[in-house]
N, C-alpha and C. Protein backbone atom coordinates (compact mmCIF):
# COMPACT_ATOMS: atom_id res chain seq x y z
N UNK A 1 -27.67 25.57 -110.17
CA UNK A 1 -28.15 25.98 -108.88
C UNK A 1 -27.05 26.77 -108.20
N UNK A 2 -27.03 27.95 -107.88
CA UNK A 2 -26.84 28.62 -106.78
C UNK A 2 -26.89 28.99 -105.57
N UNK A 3 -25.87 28.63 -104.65
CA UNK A 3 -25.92 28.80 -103.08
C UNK A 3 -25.14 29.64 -102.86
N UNK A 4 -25.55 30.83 -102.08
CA UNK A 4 -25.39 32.09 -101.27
C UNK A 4 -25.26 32.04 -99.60
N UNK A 5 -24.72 32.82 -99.28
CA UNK A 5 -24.60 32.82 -97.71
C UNK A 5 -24.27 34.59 -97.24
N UNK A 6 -24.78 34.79 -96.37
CA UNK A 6 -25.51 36.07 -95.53
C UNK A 6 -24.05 36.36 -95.38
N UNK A 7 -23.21 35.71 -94.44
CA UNK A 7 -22.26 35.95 -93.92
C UNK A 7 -20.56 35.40 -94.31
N UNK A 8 -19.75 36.02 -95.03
CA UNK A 8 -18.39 35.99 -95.11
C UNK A 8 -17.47 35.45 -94.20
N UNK A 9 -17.66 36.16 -93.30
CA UNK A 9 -16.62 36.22 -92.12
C UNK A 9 -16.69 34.68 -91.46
N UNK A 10 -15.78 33.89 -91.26
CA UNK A 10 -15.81 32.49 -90.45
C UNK A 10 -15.90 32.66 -88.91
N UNK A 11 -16.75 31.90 -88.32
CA UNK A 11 -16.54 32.60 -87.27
C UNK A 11 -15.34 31.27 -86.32
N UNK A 12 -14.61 31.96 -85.17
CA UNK A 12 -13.48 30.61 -84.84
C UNK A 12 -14.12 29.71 -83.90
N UNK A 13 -14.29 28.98 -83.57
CA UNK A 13 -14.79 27.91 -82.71
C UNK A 13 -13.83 28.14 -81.47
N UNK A 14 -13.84 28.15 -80.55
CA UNK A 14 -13.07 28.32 -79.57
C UNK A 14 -12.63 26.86 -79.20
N UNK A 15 -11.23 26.94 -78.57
CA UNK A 15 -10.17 26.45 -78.41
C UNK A 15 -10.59 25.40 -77.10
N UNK A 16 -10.77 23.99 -76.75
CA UNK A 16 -10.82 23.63 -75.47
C UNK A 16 -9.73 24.09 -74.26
N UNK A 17 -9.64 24.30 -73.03
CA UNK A 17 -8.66 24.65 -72.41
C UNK A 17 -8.25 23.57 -71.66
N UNK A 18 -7.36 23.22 -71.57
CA UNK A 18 -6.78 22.11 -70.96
C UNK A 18 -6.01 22.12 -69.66
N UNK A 19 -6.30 21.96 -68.62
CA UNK A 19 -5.27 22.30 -67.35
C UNK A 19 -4.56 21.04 -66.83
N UNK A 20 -3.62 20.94 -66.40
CA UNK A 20 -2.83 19.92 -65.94
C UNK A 20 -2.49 20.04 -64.28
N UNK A 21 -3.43 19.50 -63.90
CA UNK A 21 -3.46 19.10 -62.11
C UNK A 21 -2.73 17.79 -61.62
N UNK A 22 -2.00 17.85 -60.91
CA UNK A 22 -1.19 16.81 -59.90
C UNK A 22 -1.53 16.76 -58.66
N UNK A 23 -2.06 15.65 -58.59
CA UNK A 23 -2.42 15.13 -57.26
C UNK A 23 -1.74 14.28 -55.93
N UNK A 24 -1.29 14.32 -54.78
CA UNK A 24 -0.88 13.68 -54.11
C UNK A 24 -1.75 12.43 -53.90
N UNK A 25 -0.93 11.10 -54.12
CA UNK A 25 -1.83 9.75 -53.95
C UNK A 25 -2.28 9.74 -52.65
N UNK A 26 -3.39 9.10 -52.13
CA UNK A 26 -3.83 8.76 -51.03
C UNK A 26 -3.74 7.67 -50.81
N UNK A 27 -2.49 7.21 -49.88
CA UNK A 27 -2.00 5.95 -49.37
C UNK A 27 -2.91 5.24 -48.04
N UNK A 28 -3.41 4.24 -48.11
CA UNK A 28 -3.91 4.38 -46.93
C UNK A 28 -3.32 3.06 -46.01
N UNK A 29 -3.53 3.61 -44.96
CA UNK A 29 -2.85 3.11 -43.87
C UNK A 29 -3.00 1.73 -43.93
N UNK A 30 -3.60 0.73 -44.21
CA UNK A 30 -3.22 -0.58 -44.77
C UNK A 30 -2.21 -1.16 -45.62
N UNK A 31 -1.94 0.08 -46.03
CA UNK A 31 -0.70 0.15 -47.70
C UNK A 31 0.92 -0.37 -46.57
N UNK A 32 0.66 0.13 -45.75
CA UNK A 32 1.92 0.18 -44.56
C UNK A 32 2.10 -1.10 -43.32
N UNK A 33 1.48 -1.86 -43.51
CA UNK A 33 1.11 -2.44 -42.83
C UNK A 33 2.13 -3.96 -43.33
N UNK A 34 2.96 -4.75 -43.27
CA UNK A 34 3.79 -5.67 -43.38
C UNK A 34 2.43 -6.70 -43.62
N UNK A 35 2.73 -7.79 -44.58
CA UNK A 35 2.01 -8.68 -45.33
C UNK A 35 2.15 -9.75 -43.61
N UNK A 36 0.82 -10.42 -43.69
CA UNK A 36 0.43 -11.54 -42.67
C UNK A 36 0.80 -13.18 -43.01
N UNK A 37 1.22 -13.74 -42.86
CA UNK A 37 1.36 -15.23 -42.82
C UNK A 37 -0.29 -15.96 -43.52
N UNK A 38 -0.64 -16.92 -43.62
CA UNK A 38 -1.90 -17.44 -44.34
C UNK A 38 -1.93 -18.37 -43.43
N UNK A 39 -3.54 -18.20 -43.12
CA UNK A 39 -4.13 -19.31 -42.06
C UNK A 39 -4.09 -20.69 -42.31
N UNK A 40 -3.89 -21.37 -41.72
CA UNK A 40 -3.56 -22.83 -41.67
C UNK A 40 -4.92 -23.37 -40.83
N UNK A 41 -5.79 -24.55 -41.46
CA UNK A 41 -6.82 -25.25 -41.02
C UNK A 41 -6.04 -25.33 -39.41
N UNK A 42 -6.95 -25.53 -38.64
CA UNK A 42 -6.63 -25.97 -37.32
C UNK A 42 -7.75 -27.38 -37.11
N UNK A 43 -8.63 -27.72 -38.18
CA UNK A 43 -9.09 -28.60 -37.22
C UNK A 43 -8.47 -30.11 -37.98
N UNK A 44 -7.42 -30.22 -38.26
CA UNK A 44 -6.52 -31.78 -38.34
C UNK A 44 -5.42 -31.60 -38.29
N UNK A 45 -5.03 -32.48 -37.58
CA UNK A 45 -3.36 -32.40 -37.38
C UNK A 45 -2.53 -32.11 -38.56
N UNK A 46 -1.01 -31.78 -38.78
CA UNK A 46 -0.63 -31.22 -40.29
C UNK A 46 0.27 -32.26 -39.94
N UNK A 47 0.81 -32.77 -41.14
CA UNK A 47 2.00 -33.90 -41.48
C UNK A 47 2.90 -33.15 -41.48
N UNK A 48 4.42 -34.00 -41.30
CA UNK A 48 5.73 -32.63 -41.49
C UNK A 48 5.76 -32.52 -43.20
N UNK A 49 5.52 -32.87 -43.87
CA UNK A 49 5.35 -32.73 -45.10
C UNK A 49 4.71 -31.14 -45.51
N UNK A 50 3.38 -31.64 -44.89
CA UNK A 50 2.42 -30.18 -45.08
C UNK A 50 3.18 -29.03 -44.53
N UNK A 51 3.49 -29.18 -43.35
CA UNK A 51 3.95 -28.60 -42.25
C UNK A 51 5.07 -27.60 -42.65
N UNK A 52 6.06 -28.52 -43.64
CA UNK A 52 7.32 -27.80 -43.92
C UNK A 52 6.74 -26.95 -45.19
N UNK A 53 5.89 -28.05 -45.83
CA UNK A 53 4.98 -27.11 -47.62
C UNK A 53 4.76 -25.89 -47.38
N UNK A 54 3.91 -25.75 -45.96
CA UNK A 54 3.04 -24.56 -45.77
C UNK A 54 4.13 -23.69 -45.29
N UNK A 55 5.09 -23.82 -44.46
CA UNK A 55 5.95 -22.54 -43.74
C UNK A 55 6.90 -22.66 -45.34
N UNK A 56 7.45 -23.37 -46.31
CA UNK A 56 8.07 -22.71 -47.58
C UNK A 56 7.02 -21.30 -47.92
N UNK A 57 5.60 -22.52 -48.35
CA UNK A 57 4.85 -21.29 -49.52
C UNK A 57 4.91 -19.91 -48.64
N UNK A 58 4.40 -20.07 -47.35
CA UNK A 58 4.14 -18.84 -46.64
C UNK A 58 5.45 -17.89 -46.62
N UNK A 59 6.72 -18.35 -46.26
CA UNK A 59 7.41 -17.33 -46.39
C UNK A 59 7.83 -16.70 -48.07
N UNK A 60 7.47 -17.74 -48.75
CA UNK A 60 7.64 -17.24 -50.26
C UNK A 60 6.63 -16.17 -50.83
N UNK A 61 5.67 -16.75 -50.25
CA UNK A 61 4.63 -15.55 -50.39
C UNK A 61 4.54 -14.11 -49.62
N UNK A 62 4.99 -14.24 -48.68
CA UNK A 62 4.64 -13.08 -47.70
C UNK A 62 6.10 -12.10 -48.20
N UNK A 63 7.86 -12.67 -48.43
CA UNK A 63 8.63 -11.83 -49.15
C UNK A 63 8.11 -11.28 -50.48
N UNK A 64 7.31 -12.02 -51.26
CA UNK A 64 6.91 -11.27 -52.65
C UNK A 64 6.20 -9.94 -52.25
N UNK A 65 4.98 -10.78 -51.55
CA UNK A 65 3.96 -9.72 -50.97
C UNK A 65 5.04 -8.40 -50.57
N UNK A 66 5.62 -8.35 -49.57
CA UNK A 66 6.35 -7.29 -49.11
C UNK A 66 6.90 -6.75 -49.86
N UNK A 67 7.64 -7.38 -50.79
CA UNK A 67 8.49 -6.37 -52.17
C UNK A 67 7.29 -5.65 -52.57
N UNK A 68 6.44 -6.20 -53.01
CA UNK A 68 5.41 -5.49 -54.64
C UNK A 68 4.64 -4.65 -53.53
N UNK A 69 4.60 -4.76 -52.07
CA UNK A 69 3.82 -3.36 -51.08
C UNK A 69 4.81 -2.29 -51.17
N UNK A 70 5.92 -2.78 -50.82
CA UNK A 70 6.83 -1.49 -50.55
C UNK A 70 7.23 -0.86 -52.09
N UNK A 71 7.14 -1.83 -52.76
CA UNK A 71 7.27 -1.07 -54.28
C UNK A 71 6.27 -0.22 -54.94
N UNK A 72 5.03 -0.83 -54.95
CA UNK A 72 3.70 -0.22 -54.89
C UNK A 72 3.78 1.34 -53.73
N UNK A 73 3.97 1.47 -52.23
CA UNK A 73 4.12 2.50 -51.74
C UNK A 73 5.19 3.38 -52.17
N UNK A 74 6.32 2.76 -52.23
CA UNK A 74 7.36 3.89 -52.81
C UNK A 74 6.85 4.55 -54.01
N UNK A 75 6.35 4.09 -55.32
CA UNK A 75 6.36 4.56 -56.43
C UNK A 75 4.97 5.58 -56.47
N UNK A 76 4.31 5.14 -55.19
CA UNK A 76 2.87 6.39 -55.12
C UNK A 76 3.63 7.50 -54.20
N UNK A 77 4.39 7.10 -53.67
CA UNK A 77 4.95 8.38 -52.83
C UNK A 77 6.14 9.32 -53.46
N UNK A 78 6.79 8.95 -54.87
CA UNK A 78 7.33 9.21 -55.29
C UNK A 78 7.40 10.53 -56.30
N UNK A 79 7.64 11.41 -56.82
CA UNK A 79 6.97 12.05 -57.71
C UNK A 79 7.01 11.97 -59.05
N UNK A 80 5.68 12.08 -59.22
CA UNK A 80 5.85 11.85 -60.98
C UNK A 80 6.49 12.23 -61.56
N UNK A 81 6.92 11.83 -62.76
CA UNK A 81 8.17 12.47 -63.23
C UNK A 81 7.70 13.43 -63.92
N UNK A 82 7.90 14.40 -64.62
CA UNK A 82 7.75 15.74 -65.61
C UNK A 82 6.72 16.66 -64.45
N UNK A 83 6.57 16.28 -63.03
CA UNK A 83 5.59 16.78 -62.32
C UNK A 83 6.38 17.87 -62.12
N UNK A 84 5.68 19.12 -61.78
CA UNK A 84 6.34 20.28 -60.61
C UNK A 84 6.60 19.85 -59.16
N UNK A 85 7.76 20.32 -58.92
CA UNK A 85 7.81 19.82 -57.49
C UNK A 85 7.41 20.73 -56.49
């Protein structure tokens, strides 16, 4: 069996084009905003136990919080690296 074809010539498939866009992040104004303390029940009295528990966790939490915001904002405000400036 023999197979023939009309046409020789290959034709080229064209090339996808690829563009490389950089975007400024959109921070939004909550991003800036210093981390809040955590609500504490108000309707029973707190033991000094609780009392001292809750003002540890809270300030342990609210310094993390603040690092990983301001780290999180710095590194979106920052420029990408290999970016054009």
């Amino acid at each position: 069996m023999t197979a023939s074809s009309c046409s020789s010539v290959e034709s080229e498939t064209p090339k996808p084009q690829i563009k490389t866009v950089y975007l400024d992040p959109v921070i939004p104004p909550a991003a800036e905003i210093e981390c809040q303390l955590t609500t504490v029940p108000r309707d029973q009295a707190l033991t000094d136990k609780q009392t001292q528990d809750l003002w540890n966790k809270d300030r342990t939490e609210i310094k993390v919080c603040n690092v990983r915001r301001r780290l999180a904002v710095s590194a979106a405000k920052a420029p990408a690296s290999g970016s054009p400036e």
